[in-house]
Protein backbone atom coordinates (compact mmCIF):
# COMPACT_ATOMS: atom_id res chain seq x y z
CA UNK A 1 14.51 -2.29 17.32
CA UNK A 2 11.06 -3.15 18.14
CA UNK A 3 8.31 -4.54 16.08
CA UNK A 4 4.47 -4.44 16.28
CA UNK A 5 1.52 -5.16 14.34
CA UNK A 6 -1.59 -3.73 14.57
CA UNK A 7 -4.73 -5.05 13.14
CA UNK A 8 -7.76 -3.66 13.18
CA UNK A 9 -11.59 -3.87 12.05
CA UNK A 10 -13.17 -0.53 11.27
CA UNK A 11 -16.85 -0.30 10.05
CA UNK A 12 -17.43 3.91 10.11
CA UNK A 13 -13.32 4.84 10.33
CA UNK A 14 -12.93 5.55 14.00
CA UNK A 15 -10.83 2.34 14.74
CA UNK A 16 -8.76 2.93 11.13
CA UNK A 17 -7.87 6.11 13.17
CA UNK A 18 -7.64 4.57 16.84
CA UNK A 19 -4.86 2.11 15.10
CA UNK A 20 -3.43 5.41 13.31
CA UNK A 21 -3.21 7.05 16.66
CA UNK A 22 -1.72 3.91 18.43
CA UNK A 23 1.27 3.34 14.74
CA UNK A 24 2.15 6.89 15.06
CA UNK A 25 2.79 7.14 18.81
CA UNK A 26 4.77 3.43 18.30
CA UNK A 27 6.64 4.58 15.46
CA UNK A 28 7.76 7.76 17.63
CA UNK A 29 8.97 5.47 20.58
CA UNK A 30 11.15 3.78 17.96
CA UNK A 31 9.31 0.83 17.14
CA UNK A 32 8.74 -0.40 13.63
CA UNK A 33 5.20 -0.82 13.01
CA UNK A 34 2.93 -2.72 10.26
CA UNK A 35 -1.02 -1.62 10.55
CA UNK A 36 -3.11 -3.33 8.29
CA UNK A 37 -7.08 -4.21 8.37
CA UNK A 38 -8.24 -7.45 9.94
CA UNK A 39 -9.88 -9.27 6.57
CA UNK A 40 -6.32 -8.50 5.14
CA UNK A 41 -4.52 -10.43 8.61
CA UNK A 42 -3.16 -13.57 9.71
CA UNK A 43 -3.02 -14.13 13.20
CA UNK A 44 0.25 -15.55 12.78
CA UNK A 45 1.48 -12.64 11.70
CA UNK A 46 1.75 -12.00 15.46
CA UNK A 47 4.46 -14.43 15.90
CA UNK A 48 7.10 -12.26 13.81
CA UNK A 49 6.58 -8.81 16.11
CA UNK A 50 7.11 -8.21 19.57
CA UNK A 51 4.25 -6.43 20.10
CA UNK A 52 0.83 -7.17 19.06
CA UNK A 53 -2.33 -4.71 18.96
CA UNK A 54 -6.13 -5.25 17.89
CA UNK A 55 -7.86 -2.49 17.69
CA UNK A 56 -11.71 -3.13 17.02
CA UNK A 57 -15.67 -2.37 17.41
CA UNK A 58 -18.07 -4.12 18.73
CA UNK A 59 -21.42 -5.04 16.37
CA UNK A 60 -25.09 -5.55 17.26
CA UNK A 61 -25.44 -6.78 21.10
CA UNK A 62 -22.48 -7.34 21.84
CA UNK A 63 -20.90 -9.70 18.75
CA UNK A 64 -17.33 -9.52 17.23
CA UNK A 65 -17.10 -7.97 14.08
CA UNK A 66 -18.10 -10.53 10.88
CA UNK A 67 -14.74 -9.61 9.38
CA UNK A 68 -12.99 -10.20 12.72
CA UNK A 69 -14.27 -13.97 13.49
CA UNK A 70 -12.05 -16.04 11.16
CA UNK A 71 -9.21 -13.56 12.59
CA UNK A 72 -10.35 -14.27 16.02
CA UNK A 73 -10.50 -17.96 15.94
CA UNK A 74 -7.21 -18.36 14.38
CA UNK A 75 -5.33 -16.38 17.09
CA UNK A 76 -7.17 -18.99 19.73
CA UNK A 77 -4.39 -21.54 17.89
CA UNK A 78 -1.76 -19.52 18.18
CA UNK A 79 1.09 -19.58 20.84
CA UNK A 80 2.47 -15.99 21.57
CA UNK A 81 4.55 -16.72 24.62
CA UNK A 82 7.17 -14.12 24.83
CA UNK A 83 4.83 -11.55 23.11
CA UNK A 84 3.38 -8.54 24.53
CA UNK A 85 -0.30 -7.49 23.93
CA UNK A 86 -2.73 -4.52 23.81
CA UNK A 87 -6.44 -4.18 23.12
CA UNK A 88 -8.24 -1.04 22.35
CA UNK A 89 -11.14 0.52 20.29
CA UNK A 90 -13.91 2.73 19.67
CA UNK A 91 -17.76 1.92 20.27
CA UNK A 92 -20.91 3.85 21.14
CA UNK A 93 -21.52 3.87 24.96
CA UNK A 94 -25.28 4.31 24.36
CA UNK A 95 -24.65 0.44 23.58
CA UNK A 96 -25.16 -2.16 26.69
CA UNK A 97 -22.12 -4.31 25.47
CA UNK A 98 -20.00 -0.84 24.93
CA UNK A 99 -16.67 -2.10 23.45
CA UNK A 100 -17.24 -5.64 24.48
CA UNK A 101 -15.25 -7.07 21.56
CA UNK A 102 -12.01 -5.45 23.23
CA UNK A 103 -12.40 -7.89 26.15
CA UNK A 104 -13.25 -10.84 23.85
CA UNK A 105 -10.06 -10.21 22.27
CA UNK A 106 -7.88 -9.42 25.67
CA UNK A 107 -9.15 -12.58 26.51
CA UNK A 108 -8.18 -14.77 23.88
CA UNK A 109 -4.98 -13.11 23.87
CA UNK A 110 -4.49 -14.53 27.24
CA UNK A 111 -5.08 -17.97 26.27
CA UNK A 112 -2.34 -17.49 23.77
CA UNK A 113 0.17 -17.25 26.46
CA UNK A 114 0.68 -13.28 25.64
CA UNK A 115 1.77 -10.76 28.67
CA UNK A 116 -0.64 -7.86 28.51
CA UNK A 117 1.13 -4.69 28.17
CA UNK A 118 -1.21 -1.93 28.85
CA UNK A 119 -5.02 -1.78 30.08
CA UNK A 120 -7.69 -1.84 27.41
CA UNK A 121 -8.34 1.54 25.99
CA UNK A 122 -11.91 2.09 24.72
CA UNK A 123 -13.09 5.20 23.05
CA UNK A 124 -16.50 6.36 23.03
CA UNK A 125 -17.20 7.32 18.87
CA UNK A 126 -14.37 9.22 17.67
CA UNK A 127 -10.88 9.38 19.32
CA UNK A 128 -10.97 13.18 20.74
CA UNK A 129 -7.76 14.90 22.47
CA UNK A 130 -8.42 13.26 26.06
CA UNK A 131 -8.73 9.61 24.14
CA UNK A 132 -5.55 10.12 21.86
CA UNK A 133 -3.71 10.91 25.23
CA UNK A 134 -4.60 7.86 26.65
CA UNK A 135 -4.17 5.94 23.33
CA UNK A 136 -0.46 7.28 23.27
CA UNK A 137 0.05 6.20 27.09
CA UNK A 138 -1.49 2.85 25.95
CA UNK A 139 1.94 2.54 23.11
CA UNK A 140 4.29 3.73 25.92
CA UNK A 141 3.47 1.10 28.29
CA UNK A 142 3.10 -1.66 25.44
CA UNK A 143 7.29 -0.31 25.02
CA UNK A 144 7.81 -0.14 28.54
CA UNK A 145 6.45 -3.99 28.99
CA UNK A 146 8.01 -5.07 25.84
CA UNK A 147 11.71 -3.73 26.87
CA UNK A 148 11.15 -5.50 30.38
CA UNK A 149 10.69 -9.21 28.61
């Protein structure tokens, strides 16, 4: 069986319930799934799952979260070759920077030698039924990408 984590940094709730969205939809493709909030996460925690998911907002103009920069650094370190990845979220597109911590963290990933799994899925405020679609295709093709390693 599969395993993911899924961390994620959540200032108002919507991302606690993007990552909710993104654990049940896992769980339901058979994958065994830890969730748990970035200030509580290790970044090497990602090397004991197969697949590995940050879900998180963006603050101010454009700046990771303050609870998501020691998290953020340390998975810069790490080397998650043979891993796959996904990146997702929920911001406020009245926002110039709209979800721009997403990418930050898709792009670190990369550096950590992780194969991305799905596209980035941002949500605009609160996951509604078109976003929670698109969240669920997000844990399929994490699965699909994972089974292909």
């Amino acid at each position: 069986m599969a395993s993911a984590k899924i961390v994620y940094a959540s200032m108002t709730g919507n991302n606690e319930e993007v990552a909710g969205i993104v654990e049940e939809a896992l769980e339901n493709l058979g994958v065994d799934v830890d969730t748990v909030e970035i200030s509580q996460a290790d970044a090497e925690d990602f090397e004991d799952v197969d697949i590995c998911v940050v879900a998180t907002y963006t603050y101010g103009d454009g700046e990771l979260p303050d609870e998501a920069v020691d998290f953020y650094e340390d998975l810069e370190e790490e080397d998650l070759t043979g891993k796959i990845y996904g990146c997702c979220g929920s911001g406020d597109t009245f926002y110039d920077d709209f979800g721009k911590s997403i990418d930050d963290f898709a792009a670190v990933f990369e550096k950590t030698g992780a194969t991305k799994g799905a596209d980035i899925v941002k949500v605009d405020l609160a996951p509604e039924e078109d976003d929670i679609a698109h969240l669920e295709n997000f844990a399929k093709q994490l699965v699909e990408a994972q089974e292909k390693l």
